[in-house]
PDB file of N, CA and C in Angstrom:
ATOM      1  N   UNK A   1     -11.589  16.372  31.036  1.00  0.00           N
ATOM      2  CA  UNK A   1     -11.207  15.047  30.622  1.00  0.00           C
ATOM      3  C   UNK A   1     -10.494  15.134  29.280  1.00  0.00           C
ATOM      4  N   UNK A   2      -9.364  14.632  28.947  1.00  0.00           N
ATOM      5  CA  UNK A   2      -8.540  14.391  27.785  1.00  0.00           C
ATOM      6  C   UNK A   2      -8.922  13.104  27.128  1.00  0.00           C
ATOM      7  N   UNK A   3      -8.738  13.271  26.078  1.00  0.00           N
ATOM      8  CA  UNK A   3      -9.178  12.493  24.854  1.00  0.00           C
ATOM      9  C   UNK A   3      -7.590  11.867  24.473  1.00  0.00           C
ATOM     10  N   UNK A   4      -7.859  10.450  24.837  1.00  0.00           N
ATOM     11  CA  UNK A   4      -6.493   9.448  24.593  1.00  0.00           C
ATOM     12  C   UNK A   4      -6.886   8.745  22.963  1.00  0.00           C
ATOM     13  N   UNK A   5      -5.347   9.160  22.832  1.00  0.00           N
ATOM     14  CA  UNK A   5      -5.225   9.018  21.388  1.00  0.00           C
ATOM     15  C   UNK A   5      -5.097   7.437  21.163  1.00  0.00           C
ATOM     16  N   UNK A   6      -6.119   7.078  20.247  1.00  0.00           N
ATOM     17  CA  UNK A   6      -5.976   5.976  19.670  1.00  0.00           C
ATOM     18  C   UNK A   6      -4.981   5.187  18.498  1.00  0.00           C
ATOM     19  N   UNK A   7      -4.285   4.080  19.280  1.00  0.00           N
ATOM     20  CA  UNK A   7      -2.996   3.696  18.646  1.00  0.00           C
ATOM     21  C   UNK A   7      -3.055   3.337  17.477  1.00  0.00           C
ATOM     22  N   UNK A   8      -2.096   3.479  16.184  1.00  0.00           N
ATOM     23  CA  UNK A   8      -2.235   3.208  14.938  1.00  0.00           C
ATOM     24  C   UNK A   8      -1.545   2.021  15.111  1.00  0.00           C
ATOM     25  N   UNK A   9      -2.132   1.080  14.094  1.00  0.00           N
ATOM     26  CA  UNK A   9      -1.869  -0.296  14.027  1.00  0.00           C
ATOM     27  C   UNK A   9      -0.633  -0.647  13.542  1.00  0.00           C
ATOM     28  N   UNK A  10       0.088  -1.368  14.274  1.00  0.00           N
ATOM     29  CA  UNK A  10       1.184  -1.565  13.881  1.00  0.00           C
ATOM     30  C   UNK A  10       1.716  -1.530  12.215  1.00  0.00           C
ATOM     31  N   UNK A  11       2.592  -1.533  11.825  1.00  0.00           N
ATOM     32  CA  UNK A  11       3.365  -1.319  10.301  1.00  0.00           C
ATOM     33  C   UNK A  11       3.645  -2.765  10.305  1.00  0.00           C
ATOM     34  N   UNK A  12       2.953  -3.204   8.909  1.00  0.00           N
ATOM     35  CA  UNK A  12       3.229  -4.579   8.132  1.00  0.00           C
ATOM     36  C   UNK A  12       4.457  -4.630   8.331  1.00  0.00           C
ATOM     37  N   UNK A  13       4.918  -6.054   7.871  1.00  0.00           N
ATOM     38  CA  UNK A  13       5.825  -6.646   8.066  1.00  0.00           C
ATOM     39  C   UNK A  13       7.034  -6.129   7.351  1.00  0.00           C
ATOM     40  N   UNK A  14       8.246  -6.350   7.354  1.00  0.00           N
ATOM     41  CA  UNK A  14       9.397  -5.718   6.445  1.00  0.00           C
ATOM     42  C   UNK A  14       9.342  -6.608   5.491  1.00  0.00           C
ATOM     43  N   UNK A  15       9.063  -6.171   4.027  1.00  0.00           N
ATOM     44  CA  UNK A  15       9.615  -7.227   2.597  1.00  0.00           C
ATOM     45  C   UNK A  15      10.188  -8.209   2.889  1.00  0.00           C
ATOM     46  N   UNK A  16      10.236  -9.330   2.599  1.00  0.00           N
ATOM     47  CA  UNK A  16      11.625 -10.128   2.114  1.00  0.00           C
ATOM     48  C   UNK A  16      10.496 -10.635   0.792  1.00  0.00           C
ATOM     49  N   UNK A  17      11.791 -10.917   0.115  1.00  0.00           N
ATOM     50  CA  UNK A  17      11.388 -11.561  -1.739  1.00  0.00           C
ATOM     51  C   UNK A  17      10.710 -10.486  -2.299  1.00  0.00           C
ATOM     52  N   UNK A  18      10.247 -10.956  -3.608  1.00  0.00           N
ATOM     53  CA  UNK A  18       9.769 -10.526  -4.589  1.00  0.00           C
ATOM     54  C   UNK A  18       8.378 -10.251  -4.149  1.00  0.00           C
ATOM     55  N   UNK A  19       7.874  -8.962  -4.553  1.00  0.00           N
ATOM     56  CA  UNK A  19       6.187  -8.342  -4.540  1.00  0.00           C
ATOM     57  C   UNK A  19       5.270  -9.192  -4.375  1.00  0.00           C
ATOM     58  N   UNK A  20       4.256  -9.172  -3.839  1.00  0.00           N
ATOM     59  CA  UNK A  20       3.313 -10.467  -3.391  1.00  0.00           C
ATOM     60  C   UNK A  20       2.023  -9.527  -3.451  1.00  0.00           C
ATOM     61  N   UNK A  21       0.767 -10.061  -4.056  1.00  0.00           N
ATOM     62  CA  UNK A  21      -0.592  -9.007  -4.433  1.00  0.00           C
ATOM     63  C   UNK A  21      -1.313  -8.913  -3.032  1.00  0.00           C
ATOM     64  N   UNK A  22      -1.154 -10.093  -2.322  1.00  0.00           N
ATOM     65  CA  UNK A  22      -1.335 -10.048  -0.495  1.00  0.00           C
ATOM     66  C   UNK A  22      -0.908  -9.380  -0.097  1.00  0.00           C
ATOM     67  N   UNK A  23       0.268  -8.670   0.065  1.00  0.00           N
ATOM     68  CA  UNK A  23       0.953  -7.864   0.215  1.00  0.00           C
ATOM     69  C   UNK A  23       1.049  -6.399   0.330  1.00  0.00           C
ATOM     70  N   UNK A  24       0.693  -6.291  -1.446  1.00  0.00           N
ATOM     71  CA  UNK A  24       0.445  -5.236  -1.896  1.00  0.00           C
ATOM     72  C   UNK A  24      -0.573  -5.061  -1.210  1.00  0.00           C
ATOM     73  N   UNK A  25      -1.867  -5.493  -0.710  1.00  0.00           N
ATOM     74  CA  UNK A  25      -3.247  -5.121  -0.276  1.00  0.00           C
ATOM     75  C   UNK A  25      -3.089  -4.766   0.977  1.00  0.00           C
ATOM     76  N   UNK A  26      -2.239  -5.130   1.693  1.00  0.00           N
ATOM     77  CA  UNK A  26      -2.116  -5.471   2.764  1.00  0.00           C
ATOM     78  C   UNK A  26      -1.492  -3.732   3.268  1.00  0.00           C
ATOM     79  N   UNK A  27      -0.365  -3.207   2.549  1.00  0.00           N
ATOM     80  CA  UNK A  27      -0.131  -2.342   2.651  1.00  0.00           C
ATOM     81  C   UNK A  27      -0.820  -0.989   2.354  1.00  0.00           C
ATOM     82  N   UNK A  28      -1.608  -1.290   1.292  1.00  0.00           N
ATOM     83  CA  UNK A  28      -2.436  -0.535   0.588  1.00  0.00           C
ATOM     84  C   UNK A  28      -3.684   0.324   1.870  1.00  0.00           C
ATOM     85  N   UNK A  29      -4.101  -0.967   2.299  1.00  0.00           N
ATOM     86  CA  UNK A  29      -5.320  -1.204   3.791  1.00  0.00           C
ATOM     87  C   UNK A  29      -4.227  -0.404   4.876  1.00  0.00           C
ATOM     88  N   UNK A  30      -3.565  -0.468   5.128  1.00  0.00           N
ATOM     89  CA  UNK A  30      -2.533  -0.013   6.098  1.00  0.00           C
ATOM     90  C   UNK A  30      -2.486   1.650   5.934  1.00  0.00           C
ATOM     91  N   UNK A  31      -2.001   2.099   4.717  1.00  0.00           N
ATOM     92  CA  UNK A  31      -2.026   3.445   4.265  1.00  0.00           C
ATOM     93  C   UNK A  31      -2.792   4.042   4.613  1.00  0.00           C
ATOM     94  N   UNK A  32      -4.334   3.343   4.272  1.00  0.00           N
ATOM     95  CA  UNK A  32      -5.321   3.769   4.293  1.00  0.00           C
ATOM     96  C   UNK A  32      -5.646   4.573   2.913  1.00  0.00           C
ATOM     97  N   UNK A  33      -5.236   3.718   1.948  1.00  0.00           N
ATOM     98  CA  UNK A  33      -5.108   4.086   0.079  1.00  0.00           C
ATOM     99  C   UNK A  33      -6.697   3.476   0.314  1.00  0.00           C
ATOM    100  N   UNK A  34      -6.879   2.436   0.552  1.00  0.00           N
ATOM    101  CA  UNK A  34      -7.944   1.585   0.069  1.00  0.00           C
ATOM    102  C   UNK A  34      -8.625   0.687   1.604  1.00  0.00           C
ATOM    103  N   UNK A  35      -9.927   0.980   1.961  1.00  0.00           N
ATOM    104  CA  UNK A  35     -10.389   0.483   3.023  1.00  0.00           C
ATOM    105  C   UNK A  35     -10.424  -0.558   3.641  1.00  0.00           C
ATOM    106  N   UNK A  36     -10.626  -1.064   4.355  1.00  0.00           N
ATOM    107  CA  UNK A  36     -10.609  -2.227   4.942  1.00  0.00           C
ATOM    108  C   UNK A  36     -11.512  -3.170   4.080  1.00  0.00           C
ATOM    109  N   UNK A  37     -12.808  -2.995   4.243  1.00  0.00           N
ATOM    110  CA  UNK A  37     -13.619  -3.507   3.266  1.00  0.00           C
ATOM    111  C   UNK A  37     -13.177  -3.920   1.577  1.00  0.00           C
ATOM    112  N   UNK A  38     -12.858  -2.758   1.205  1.00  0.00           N
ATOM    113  CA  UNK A  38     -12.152  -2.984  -0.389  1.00  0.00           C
ATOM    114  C   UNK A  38     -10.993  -3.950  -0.293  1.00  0.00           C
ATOM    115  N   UNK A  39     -10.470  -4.099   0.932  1.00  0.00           N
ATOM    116  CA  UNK A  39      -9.287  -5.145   0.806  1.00  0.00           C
ATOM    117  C   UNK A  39      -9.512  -6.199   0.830  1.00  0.00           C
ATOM    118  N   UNK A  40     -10.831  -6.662   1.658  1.00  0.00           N
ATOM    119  CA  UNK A  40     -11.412  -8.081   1.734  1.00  0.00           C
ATOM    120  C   UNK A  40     -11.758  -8.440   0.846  1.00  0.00           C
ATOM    121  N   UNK A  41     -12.713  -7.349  -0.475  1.00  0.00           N
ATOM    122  CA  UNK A  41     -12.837  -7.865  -1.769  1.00  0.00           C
ATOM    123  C   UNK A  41     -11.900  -8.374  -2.804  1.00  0.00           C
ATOM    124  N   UNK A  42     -10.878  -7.239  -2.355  1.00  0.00           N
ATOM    125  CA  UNK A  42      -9.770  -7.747  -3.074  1.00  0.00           C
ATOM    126  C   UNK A  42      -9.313  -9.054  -3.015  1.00  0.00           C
ATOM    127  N   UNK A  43      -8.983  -9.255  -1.743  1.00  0.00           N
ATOM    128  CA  UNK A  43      -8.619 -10.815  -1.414  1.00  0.00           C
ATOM    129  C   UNK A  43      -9.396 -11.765  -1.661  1.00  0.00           C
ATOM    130  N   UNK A  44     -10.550 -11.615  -1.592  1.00  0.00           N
ATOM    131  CA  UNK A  44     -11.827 -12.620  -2.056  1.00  0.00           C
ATOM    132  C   UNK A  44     -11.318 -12.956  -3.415  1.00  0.00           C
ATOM    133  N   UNK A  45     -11.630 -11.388  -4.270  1.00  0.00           N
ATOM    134  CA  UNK A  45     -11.245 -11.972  -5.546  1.00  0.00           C
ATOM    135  C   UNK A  45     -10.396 -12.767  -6.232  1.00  0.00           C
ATOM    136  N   UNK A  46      -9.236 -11.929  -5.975  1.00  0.00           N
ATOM    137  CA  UNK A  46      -7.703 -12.537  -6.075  1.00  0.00           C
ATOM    138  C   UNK A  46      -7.301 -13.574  -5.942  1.00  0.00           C
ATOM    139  N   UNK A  47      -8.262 -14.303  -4.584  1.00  0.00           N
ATOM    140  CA  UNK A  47      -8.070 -15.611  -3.876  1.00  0.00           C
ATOM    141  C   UNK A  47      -8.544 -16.823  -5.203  1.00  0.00           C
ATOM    142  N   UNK A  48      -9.351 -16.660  -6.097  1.00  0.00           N
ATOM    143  CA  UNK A  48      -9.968 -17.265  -6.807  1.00  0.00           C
ATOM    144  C   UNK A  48      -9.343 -17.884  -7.680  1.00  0.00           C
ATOM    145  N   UNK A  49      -8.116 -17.919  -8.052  1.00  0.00           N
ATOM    146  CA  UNK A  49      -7.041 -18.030  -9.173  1.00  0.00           C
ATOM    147  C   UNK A  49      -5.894 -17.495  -9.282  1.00  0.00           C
ATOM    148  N   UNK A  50      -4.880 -18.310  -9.568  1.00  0.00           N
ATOM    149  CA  UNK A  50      -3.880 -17.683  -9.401  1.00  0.00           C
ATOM    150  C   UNK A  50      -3.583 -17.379 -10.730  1.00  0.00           C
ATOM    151  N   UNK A  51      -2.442 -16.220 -11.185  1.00  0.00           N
ATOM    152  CA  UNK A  51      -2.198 -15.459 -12.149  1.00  0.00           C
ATOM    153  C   UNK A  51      -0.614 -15.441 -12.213  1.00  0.00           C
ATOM    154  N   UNK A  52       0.028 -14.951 -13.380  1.00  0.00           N
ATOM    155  CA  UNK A  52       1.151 -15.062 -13.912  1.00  0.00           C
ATOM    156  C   UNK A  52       1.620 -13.430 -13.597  1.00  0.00           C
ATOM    157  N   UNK A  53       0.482 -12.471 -14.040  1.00  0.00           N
ATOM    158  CA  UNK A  53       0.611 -11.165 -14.241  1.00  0.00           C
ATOM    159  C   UNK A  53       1.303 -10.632 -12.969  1.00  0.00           C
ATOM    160  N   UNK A  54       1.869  -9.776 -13.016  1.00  0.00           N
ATOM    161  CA  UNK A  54       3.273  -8.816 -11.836  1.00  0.00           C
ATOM    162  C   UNK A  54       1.650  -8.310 -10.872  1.00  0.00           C
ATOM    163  N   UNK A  55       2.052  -8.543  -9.337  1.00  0.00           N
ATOM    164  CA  UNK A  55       1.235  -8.167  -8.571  1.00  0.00           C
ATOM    165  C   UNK A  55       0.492  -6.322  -8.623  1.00  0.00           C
ATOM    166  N   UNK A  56       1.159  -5.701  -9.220  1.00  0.00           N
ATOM    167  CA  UNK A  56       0.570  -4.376  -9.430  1.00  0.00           C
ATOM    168  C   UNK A  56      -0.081  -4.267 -10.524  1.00  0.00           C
ATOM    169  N   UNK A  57      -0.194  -5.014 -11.823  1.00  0.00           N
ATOM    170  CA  UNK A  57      -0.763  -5.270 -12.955  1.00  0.00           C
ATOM    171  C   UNK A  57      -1.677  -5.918 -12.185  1.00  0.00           C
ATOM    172  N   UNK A  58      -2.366  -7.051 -11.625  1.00  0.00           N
ATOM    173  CA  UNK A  58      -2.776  -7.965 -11.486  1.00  0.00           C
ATOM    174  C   UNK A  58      -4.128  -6.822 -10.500  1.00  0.00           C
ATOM    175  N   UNK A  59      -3.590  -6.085  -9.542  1.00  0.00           N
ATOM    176  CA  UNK A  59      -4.187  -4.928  -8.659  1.00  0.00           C
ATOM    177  C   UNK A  59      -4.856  -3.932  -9.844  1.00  0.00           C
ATOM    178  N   UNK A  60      -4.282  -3.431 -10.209  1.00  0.00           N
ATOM    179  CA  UNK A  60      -5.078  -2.269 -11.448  1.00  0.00           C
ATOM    180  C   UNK A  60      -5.996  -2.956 -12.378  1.00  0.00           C
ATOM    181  N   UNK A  61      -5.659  -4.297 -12.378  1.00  0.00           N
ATOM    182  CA  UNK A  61      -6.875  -4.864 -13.276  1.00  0.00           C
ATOM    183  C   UNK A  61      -8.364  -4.919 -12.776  1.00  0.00           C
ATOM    184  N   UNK A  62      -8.144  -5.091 -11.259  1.00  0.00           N
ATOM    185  CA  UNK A  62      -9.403  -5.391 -10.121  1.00  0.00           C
ATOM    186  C   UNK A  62      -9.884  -3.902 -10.418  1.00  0.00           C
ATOM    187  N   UNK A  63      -9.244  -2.816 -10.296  1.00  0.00           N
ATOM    188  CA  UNK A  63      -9.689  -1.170 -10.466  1.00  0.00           C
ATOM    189  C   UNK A  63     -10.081  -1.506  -9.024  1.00  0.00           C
ATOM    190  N   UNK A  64      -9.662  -1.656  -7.485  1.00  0.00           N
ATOM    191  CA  UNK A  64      -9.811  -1.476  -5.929  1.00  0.00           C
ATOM    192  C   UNK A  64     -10.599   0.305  -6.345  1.00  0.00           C
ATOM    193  N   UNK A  65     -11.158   0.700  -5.116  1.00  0.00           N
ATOM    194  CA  UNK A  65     -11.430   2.213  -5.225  1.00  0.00           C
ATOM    195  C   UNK A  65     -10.618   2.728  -4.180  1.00  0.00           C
ATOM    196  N   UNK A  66     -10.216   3.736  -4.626  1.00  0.00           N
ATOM    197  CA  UNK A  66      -9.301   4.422  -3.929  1.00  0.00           C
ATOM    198  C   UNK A  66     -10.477   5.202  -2.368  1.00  0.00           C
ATOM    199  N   UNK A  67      -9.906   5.286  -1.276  1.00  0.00           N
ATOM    200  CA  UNK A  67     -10.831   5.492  -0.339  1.00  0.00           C
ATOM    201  C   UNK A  67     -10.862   6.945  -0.104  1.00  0.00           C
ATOM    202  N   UNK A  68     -10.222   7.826  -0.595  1.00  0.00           N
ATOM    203  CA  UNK A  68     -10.382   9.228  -0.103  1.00  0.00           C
ATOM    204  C   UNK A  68     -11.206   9.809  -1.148  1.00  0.00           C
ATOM    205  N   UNK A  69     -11.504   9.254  -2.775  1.00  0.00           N
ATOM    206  CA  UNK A  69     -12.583   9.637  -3.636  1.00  0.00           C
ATOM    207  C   UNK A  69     -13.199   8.844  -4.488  1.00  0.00           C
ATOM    208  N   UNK A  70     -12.517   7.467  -4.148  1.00  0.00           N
ATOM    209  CA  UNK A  70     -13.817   6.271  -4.568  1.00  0.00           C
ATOM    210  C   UNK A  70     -13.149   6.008  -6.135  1.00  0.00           C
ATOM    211  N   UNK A  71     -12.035   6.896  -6.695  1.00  0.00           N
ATOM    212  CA  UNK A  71     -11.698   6.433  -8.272  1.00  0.00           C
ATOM    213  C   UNK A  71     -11.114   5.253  -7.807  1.00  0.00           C
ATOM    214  N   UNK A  72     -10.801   4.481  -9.387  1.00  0.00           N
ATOM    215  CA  UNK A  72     -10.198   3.382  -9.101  1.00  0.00           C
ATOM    216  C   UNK A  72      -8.532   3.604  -9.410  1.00  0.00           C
ATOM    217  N   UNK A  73      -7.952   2.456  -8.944  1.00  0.00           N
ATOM    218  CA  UNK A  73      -6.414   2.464  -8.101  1.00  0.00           C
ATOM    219  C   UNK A  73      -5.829   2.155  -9.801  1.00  0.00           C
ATOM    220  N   UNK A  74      -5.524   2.733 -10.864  1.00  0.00           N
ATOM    221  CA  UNK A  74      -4.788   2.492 -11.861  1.00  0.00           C
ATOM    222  C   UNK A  74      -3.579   2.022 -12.032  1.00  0.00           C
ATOM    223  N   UNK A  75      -2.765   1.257 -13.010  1.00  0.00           N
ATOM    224  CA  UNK A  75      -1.199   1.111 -12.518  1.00  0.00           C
ATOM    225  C   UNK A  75      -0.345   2.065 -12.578  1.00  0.00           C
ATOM    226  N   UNK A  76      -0.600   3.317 -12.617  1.00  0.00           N
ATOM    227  CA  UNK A  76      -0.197   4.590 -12.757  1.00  0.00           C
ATOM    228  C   UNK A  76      -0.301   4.846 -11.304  1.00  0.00           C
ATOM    229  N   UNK A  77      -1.584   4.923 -10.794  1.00  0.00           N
ATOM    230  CA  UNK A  77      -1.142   5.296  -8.969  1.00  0.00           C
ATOM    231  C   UNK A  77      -0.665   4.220  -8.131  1.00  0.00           C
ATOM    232  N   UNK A  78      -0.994   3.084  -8.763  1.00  0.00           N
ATOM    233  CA  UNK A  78      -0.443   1.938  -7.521  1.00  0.00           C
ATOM    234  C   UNK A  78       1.049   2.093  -7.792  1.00  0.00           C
ATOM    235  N   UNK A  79       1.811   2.587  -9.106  1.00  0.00           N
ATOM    236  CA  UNK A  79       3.192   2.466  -8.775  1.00  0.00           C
ATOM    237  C   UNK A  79       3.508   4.037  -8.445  1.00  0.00           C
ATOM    238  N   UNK A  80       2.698   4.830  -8.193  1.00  0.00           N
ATOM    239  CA  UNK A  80       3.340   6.050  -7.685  1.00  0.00           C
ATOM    240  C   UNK A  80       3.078   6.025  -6.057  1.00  0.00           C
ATOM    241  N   UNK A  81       1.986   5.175  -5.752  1.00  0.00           N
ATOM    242  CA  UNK A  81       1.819   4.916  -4.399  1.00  0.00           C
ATOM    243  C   UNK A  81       3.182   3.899  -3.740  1.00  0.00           C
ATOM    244  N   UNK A  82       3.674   3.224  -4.688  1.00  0.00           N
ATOM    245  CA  UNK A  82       4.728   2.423  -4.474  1.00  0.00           C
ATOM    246  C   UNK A  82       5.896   2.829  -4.241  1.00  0.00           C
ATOM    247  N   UNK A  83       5.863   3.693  -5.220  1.00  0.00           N
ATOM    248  CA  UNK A  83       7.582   4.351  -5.203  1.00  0.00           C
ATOM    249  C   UNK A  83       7.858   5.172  -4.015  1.00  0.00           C
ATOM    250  N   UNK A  84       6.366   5.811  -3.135  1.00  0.00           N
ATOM    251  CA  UNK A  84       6.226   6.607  -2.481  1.00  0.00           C
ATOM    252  C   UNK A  84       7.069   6.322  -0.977  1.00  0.00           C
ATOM    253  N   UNK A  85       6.184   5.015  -0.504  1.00  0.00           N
ATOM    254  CA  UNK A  85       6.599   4.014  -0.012  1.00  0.00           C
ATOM    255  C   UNK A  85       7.677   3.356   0.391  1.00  0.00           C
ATOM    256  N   UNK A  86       8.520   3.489  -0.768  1.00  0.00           N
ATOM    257  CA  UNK A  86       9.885   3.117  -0.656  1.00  0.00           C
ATOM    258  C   UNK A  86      10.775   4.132  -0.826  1.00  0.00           C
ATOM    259  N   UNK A  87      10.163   5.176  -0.778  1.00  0.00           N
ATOM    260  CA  UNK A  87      11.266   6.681  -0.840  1.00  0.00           C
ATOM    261  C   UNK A  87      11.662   6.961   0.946  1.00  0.00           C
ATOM    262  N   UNK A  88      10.235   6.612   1.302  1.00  0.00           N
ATOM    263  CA  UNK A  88       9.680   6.834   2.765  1.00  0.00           C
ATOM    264  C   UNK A  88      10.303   6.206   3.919  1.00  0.00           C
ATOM    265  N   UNK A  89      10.456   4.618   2.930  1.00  0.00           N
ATOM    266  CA  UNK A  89      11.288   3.827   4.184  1.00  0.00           C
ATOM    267  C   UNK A  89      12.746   3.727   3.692  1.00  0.00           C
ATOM    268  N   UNK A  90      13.413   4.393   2.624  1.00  0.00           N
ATOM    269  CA  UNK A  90      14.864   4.535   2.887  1.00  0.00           C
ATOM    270  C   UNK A  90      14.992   5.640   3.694  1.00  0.00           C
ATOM    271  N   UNK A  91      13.792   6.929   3.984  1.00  0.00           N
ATOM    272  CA  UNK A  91      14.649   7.800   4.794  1.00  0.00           C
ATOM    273  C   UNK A  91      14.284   7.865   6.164  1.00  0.00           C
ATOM    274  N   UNK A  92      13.235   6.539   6.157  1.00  0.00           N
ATOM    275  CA  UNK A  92      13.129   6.284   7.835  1.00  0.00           C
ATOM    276  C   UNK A  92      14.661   4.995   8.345  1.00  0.00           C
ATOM    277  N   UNK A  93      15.103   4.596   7.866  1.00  0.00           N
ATOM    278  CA  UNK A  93      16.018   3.794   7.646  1.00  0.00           C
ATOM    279  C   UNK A  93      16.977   4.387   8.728  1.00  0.00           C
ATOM    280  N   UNK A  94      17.989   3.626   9.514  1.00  0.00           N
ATOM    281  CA  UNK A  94      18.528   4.662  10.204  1.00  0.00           C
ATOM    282  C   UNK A  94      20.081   4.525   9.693  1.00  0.00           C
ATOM    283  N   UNK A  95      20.543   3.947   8.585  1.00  0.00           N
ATOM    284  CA  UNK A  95      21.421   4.342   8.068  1.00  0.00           C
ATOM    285  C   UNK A  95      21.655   5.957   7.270  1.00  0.00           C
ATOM    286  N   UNK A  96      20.035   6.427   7.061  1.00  0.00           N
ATOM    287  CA  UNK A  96      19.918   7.730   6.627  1.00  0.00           C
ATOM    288  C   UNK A  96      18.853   8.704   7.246  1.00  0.00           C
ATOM    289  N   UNK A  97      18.505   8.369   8.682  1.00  0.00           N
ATOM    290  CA  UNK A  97      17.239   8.874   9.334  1.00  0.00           C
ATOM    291  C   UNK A  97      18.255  10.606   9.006  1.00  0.00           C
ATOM    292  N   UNK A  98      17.514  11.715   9.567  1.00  0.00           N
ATOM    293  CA  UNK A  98      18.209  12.674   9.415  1.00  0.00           C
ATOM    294  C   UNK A  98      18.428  13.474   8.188  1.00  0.00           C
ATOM    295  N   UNK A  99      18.013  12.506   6.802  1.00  0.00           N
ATOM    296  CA  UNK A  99      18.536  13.384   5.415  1.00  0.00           C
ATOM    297  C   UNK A  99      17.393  14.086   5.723  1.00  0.00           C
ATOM    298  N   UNK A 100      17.419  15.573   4.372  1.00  0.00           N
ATOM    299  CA  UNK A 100      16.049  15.061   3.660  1.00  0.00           C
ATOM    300  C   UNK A 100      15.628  13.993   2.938  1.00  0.00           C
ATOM    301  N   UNK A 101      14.219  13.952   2.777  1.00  0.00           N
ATOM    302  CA  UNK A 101      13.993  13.618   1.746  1.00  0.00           C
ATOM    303  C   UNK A 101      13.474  13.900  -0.048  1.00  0.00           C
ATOM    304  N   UNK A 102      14.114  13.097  -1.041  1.00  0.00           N
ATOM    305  CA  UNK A 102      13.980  14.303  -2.282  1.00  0.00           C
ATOM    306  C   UNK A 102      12.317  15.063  -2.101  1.00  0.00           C
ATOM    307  N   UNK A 103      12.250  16.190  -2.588  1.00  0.00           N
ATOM    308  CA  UNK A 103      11.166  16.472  -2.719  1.00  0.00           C
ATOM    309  C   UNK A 103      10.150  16.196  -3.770  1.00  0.00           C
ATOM    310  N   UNK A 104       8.637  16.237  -3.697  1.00  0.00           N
ATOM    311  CA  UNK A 104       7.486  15.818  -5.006  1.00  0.00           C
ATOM    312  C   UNK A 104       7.551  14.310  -4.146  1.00  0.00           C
ATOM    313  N   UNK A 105       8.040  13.590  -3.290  1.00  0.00           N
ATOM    314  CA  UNK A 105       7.399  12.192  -2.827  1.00  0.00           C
ATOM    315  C   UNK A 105       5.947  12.159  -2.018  1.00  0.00           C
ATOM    316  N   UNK A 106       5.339  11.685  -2.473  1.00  0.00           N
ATOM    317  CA  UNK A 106       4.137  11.237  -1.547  1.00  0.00           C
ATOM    318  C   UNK A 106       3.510  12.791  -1.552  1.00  0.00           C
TER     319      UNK A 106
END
């Protein structure tokens, strides 16, 4: 008997506008940066007030735990997790599927 591979959940939605902290979590949970559970807190929290502060400031302030060793998500990794992200989907892009991509991403 073969063991059927279980489907990965579809890929969030494509951007439009400016950074959104829903968002950010949303993707974060997706990665699998930060658990399912930690995302609900997040949103719980977050949900409580709204804020002025840039959605990745606003994330590093909560300190989320990162799920592969439990530190917390600093604005140092949430924007290296970010940049990662978007290195990833210009070279899934199919105006450039085929490059490399630079190396040291992700």
């Amino acid at each position: 008997m073969t063991a059927v591979a279980k489907p990965k959940p579809a890929a969030p939605a494509a951007p439009l506008g400016p950074l959104d902290w829903r968002r950010l979590v949303e993707w974060l949970s997706h990665d699998g940066v930060i658990s399912a559970e930690e995302a609900q807190r997040t949103v719980a929290r977050c949900s409580q007030a709204e804020s002025a502060q840039h959605p990745l400031v606003r994330l590093a302030a909560v300190a989320m735990q990162r799920a592969s060793d439990g530190k917390p998500l600093d604005i140092e990794m949430l924007t290296q997790w970010l940049a990662g992200d978007v290195v990833k989907s210009i070279y899934q892009s199919p105006l450039v599927r085929g490059a490399d991509p630079p190396t040291g991403s992700r």
